[in-house]
Protein backbone atom coordinates (compact mmCIF):
# COMPACT_ATOMS: atom_id res chain seq x y z
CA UNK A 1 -24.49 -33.02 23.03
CA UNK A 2 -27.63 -33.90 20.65
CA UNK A 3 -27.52 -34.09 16.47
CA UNK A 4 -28.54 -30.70 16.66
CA UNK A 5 -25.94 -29.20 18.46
CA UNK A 6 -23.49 -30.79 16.82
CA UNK A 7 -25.41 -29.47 13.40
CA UNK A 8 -24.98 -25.99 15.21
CA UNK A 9 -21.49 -26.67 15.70
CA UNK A 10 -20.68 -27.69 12.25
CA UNK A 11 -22.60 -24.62 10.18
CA UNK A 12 -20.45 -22.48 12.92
CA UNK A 13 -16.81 -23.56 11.87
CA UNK A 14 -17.88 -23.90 8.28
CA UNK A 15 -18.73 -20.01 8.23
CA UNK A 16 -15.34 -19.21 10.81
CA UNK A 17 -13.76 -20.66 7.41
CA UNK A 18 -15.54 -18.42 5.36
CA UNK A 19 -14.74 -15.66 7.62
CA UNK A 20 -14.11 -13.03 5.38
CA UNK A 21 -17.82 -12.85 4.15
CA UNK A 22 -18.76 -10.81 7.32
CA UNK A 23 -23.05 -11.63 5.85
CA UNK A 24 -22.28 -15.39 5.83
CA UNK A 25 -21.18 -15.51 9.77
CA UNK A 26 -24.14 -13.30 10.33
CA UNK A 27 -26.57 -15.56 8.95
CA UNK A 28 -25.63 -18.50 10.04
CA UNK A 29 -25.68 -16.76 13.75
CA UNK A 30 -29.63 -15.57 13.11
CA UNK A 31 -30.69 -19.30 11.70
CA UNK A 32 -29.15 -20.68 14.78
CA UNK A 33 -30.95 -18.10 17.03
CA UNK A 34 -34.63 -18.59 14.90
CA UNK A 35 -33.95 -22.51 15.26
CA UNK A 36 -33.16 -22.25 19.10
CA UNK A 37 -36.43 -20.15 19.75
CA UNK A 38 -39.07 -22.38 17.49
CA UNK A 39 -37.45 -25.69 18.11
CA UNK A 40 -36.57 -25.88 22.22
CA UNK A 41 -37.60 -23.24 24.33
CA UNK A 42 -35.54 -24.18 27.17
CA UNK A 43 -31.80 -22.82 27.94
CA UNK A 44 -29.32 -24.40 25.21
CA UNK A 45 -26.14 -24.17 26.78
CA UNK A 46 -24.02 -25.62 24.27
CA UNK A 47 -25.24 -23.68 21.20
CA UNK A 48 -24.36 -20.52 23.15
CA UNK A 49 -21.13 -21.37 24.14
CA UNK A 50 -20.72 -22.12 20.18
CA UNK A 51 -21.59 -19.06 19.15
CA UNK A 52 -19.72 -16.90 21.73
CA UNK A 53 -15.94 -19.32 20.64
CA UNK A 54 -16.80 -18.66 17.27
CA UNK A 55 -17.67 -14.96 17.35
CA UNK A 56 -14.47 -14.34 19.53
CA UNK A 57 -12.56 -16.28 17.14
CA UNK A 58 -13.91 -14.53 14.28
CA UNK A 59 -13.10 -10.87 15.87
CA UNK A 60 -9.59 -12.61 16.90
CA UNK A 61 -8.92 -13.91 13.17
CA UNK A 62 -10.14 -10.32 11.51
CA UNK A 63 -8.79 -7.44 13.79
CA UNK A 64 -5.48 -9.40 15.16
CA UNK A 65 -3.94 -12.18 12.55
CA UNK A 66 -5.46 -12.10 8.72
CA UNK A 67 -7.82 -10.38 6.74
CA UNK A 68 -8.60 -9.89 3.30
CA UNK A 69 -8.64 -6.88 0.74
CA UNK A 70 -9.96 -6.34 -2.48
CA UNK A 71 -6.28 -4.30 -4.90
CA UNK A 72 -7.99 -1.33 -5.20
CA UNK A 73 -5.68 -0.31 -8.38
CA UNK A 74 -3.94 -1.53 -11.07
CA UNK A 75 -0.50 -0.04 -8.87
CA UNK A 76 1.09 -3.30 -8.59
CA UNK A 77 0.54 -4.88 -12.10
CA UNK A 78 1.72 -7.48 -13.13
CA UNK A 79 1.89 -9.28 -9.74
CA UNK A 80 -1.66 -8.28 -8.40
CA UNK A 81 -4.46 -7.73 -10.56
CA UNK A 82 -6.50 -4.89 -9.36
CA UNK A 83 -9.99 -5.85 -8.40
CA UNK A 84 -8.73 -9.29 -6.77
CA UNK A 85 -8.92 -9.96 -3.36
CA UNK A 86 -5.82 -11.13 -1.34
CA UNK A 87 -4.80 -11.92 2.00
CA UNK A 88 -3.03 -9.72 4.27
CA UNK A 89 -1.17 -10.49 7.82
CA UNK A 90 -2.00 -8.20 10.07
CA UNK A 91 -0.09 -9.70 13.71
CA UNK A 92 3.28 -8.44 12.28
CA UNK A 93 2.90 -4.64 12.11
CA UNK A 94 -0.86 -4.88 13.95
CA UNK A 95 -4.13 -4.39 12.53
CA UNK A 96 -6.49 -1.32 12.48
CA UNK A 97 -9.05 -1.17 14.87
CA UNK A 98 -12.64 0.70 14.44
CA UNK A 99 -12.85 3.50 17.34
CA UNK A 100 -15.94 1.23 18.80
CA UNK A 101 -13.69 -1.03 20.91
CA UNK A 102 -11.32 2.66 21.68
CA UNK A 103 -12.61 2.60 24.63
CA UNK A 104 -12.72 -0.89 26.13
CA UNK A 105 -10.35 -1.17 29.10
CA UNK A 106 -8.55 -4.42 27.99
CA UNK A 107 -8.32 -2.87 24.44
CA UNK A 108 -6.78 0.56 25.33
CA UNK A 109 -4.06 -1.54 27.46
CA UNK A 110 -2.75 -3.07 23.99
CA UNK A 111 -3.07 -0.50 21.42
CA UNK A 112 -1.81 3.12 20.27
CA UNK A 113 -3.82 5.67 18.87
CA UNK A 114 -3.08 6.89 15.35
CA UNK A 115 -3.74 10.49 16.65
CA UNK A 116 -2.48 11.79 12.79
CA UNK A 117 -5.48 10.87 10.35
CA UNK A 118 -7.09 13.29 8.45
CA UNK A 119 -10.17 13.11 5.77
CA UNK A 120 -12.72 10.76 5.88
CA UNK A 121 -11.61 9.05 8.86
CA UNK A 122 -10.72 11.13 11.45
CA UNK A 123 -8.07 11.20 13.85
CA UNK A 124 -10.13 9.37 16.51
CA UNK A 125 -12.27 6.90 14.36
CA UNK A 126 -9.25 4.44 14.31
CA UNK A 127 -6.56 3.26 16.82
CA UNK A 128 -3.65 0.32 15.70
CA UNK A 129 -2.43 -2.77 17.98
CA UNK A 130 1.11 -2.95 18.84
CA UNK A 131 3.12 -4.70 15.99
CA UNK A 132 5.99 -7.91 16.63
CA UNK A 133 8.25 -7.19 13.46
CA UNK A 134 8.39 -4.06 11.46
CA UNK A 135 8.38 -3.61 7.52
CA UNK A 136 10.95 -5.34 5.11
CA UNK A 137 12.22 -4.01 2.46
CA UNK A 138 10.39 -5.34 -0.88
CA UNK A 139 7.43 -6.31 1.03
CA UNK A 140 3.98 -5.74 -0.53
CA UNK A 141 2.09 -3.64 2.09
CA UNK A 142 -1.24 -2.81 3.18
CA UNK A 143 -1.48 1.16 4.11
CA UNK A 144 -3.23 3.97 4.35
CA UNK A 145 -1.75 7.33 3.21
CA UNK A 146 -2.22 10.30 5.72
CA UNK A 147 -3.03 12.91 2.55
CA UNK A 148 -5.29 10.28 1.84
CA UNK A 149 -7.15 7.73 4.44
CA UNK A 150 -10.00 7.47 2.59
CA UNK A 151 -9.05 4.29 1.38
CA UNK A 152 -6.20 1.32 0.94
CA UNK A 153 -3.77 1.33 -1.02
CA UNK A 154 -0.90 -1.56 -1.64
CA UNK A 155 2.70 -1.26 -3.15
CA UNK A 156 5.66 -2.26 -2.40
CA UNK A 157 8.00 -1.52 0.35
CA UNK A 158 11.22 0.28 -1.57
CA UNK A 159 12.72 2.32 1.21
CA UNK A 160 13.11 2.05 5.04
CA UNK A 161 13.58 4.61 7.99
CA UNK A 162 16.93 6.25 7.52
CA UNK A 163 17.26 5.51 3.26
CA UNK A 164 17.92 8.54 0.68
CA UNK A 165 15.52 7.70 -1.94
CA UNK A 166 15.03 8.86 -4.66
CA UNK A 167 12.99 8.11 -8.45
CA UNK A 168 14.30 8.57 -11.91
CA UNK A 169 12.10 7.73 -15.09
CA UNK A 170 9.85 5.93 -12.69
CA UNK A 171 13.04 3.74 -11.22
CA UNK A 172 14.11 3.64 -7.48
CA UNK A 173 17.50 5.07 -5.97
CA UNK A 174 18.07 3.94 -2.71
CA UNK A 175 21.21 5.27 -0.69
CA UNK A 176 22.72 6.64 -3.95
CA UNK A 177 22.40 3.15 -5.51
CA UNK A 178 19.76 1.62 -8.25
CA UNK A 179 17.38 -0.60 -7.06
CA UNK A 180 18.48 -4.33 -8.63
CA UNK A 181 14.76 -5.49 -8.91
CA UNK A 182 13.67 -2.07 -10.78
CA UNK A 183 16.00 -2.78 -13.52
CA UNK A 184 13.67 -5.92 -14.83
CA UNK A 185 10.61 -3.39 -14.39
CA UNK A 186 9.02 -2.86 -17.71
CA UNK A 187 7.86 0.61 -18.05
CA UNK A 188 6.17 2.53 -20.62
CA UNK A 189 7.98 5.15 -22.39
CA UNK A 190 7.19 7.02 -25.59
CA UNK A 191 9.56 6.84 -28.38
CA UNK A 192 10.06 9.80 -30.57
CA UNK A 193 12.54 9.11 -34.22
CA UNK A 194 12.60 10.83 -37.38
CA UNK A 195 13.81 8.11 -39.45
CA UNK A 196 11.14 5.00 -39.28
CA UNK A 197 13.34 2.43 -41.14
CA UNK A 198 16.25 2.90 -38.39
CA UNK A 199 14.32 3.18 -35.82
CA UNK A 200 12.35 -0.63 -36.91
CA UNK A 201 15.97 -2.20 -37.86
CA UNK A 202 16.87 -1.01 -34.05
CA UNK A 203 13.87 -2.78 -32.42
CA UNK A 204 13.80 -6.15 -34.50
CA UNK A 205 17.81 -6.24 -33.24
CA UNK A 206 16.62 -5.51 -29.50
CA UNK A 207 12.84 -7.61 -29.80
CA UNK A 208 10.98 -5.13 -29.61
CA UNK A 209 8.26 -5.96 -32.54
CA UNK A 210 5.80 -3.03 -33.16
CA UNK A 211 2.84 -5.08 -32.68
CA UNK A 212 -0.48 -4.53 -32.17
CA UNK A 213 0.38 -4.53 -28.25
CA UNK A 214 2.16 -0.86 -28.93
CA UNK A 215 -0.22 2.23 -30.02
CA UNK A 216 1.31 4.12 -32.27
CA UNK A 217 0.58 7.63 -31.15
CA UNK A 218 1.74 9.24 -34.90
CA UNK A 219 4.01 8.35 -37.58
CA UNK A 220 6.97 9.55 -35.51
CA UNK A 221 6.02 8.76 -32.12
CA UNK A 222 5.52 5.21 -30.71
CA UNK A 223 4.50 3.38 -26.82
CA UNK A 224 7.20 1.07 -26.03
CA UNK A 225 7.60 -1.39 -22.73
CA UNK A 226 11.19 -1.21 -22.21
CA UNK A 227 13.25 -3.33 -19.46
CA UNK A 228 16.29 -1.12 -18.03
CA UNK A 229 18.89 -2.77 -20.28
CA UNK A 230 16.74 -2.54 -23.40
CA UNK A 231 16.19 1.13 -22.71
CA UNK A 232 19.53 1.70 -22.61
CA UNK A 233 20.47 -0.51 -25.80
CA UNK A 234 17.82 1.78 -27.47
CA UNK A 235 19.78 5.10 -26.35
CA UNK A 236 23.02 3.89 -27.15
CA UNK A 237 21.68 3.02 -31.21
CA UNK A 238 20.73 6.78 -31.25
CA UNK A 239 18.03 6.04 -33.44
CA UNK A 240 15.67 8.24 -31.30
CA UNK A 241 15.20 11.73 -30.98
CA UNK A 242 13.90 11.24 -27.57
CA UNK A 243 12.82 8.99 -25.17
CA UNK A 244 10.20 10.00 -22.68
CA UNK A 245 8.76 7.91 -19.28
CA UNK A 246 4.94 7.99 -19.54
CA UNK A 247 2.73 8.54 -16.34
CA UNK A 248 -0.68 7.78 -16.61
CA UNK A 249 -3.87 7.58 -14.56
CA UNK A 250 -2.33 9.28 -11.88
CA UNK A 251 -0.39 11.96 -13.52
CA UNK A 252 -2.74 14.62 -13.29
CA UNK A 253 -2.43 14.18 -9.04
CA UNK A 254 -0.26 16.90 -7.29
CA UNK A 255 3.30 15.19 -6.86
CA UNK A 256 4.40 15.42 -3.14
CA UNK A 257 6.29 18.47 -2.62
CA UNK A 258 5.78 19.29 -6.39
CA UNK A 259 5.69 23.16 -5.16
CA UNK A 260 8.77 23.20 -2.57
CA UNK A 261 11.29 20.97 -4.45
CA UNK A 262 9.95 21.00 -8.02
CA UNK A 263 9.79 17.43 -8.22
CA UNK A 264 7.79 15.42 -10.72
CA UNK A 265 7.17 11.46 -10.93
CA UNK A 266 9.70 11.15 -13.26
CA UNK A 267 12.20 12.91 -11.18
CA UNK A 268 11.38 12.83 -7.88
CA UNK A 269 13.65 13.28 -4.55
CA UNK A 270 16.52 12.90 -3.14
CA UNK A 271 14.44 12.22 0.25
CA UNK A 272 15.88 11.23 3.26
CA UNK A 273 13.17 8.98 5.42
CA UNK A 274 13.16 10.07 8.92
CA UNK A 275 13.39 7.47 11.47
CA UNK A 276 11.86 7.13 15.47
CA UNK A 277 14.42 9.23 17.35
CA UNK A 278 16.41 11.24 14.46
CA UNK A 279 17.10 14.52 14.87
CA UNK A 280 17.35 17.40 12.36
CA UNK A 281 17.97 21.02 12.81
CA UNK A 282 15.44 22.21 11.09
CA UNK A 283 16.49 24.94 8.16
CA UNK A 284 15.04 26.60 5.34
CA UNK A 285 16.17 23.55 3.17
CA UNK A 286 14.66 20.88 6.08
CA UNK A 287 11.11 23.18 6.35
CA UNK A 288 10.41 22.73 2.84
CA UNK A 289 10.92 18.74 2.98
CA UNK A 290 9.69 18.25 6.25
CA UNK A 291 7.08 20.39 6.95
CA UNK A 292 4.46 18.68 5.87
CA UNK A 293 5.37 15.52 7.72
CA UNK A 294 5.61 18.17 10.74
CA UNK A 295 2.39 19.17 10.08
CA UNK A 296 0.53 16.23 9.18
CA UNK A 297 1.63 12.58 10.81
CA UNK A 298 3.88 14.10 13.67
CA UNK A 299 0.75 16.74 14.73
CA UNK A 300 3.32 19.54 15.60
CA UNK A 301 1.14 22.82 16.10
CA UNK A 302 3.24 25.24 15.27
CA UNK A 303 6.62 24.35 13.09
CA UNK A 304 7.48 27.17 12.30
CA UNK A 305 8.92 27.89 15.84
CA UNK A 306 11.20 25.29 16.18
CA UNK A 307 14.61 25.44 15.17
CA UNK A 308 15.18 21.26 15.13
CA UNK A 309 13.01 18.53 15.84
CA UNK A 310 13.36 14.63 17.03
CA UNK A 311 11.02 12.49 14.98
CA UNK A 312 8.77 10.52 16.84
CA UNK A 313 7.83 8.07 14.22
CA UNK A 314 9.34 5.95 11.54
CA UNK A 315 8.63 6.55 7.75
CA UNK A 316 9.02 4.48 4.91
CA UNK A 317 8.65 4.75 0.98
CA UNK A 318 6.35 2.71 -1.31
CA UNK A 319 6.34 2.06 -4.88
CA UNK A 320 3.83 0.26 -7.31
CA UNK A 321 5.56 -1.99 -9.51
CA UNK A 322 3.15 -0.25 -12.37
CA UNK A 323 5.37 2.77 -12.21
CA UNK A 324 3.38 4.59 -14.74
CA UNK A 325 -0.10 3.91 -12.97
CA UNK A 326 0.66 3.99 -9.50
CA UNK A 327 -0.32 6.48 -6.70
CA UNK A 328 2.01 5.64 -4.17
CA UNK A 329 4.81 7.63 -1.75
CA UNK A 330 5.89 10.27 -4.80
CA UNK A 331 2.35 11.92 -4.74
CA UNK A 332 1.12 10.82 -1.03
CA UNK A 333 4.71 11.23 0.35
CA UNK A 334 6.44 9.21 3.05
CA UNK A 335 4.17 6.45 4.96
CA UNK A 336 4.61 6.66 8.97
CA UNK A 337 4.74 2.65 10.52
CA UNK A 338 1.11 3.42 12.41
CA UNK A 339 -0.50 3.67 8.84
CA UNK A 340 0.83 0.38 8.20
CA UNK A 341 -1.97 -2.10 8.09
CA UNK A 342 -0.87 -5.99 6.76
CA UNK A 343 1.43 -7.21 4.52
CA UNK A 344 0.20 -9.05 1.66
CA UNK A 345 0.88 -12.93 1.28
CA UNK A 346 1.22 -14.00 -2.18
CA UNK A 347 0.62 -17.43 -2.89
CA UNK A 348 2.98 -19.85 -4.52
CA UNK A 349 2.99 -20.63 -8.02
């Protein structure tokens, strides 16, 4: 092997490192190609045999093990900024494919088609690889929603196949029991008091100064970020008139079952997730929680002829940690494991 190939070889691995600037790889591949065909004419083995390791590690690396993806929201403030880009592992649950490779014989042997997807991408324009572990609770996922493929989204895993979950004031119940973690969650509420005075005494007691980080809507109405405990320090003083959770960004979406259950994302639920093999006899109660899972994700025809029904898929719940600006499982309701891309790796501080 001459300088040259060896040059080859290097500007190769450097871009495999790069690998998530799809251009770069692509590049590098034509300026090998160009230099081949003006410099040596004749057969160069070894600059082929380059480029085929590293494109097959490249499609290995991207569609099987890691890949990266830019937060699409601010759903998970304060621990991702939206608009970064992180890095997701794919090899646990198994990646996404593009319908291109569908078809390929080794391909088909390895992977199950997401025969559920509806919107922009179709039903048959993607297909996912067999996962090794499934989700964990309080994992930061990688999904896409199936009243909503159109796009990524990332929150946090809350609930698993089987939980009762439910959301008050923008806070997780799991299996009748408050989510630990949600109670250090500082969410916005608005605070409503008719006597100003009080009401100040009350938050220089608690820390809460009335800063220029709070915007005071009116003289009797102010934006607080309150902490579980603080909230309920504030209640117990009964210096308010009301406290109120504040949704915004998302609020004006349609909450999932909204209509059937009169739920809102303040009060959302109880929900129980169905799991791969659980079997419910399927009542006027069940119809209105599960039809549209029926309908949607599990691609039954005709529900409204059954009288139960064995799930053939598991479902879990996901939460932003921005409660208040998050579009997550209360308005695109439960997520099925084959719309579960990556989970996100978070480096160390």
């Amino acid at each position: 092997m001459n300088k040259r190939d060896r040059l080859i070889g290097l500007l190769l691995i450097l871009s495999l490192l790069f690998f998530q600037y799809l251009w770069l790889l692509f590049y590098v591949l034509l300026f090998v190609v160009l230099g081949i065909l003006i410099f040596d004419t004749r057969y160069d083995r070894y600059a082929l045999v380059m480029m085929v390791l590293v494109l097959l590690l490249y499609v290995g690396i991207k569609f099987m093990f890691y890949e990266t993806y830019l937060v699409p929201s601010k759903s998970m403030l304060p621990v991702l900024n939206n608009n970064v880009t992180v890095r997701g592992e794919k090899w646990r649950y198994g990646g996404i494919y593009l319908s291109a490779i569908k078809e390929w014989p080794l391909v088909t042997i390895f992977t199950r088609s997401s025969q559920y997807r509806t919107g922009k991408f179709a039903a048959a324009d993607r297909v996912k690889m067999i996962g090794f572990w499934k989700p964990v609770r309080n994992d930061i996922l990688v999904y896409y929603a199936p009243r909503d493929s159109s796009c990524i989204h990332i929150d946090r895993c809350v609930g698993l196949p089987g939980d009762v979950v439910s959301v008050r004031e923008g806070r997780a119940i799991v299996n009748g029991v408050p989510r630990e973690e949600d109670r250090a969650l500082k969410l916005r509420y608005m605070a409503y008091f008719s006597d100003f005075l009080a009401f100040r005494k009350v938050c220089k007691e608690l820390g809460l100064f009335l800063n220029s980080d709070d915007y005071s809507v009116s003289e009797d109405a102010v934006y607080l970020a309150l902490d579980q405990p603080t909230l309920d320090s504030l209640r117990r003083h009964n210096v308010t008139d009301s406290l109120v959770f504040r949704q915004r960004g998302e609020a004006w979406r349609e909450v999932f079952l909204a209509g059937e259950c009169d739920w809102n994302f303040q009060d959302w639920g109880p929900y129980k997730l169905p799991y791969k093999g659980m079997r419910v006899e399927l009542t006027p109660r069940n119809r209105k929680l599960y039809d549209a899972i029926l309908r949607g994700p599990e691609r039954v025809k005709n529900p409204d002829s059954l009288t139960s029904y064995v799930f053939e898929k598991d479902y879990y719940f996901m939460l932003g940690d921005n409660r208040g600006n998050a579009l997550d499982s209360r308005f695109l309701g439960p997520i099925p494991s084959c719309c579960i891309e990556a989970r996100v790796l978070l480096s160390s501080p």
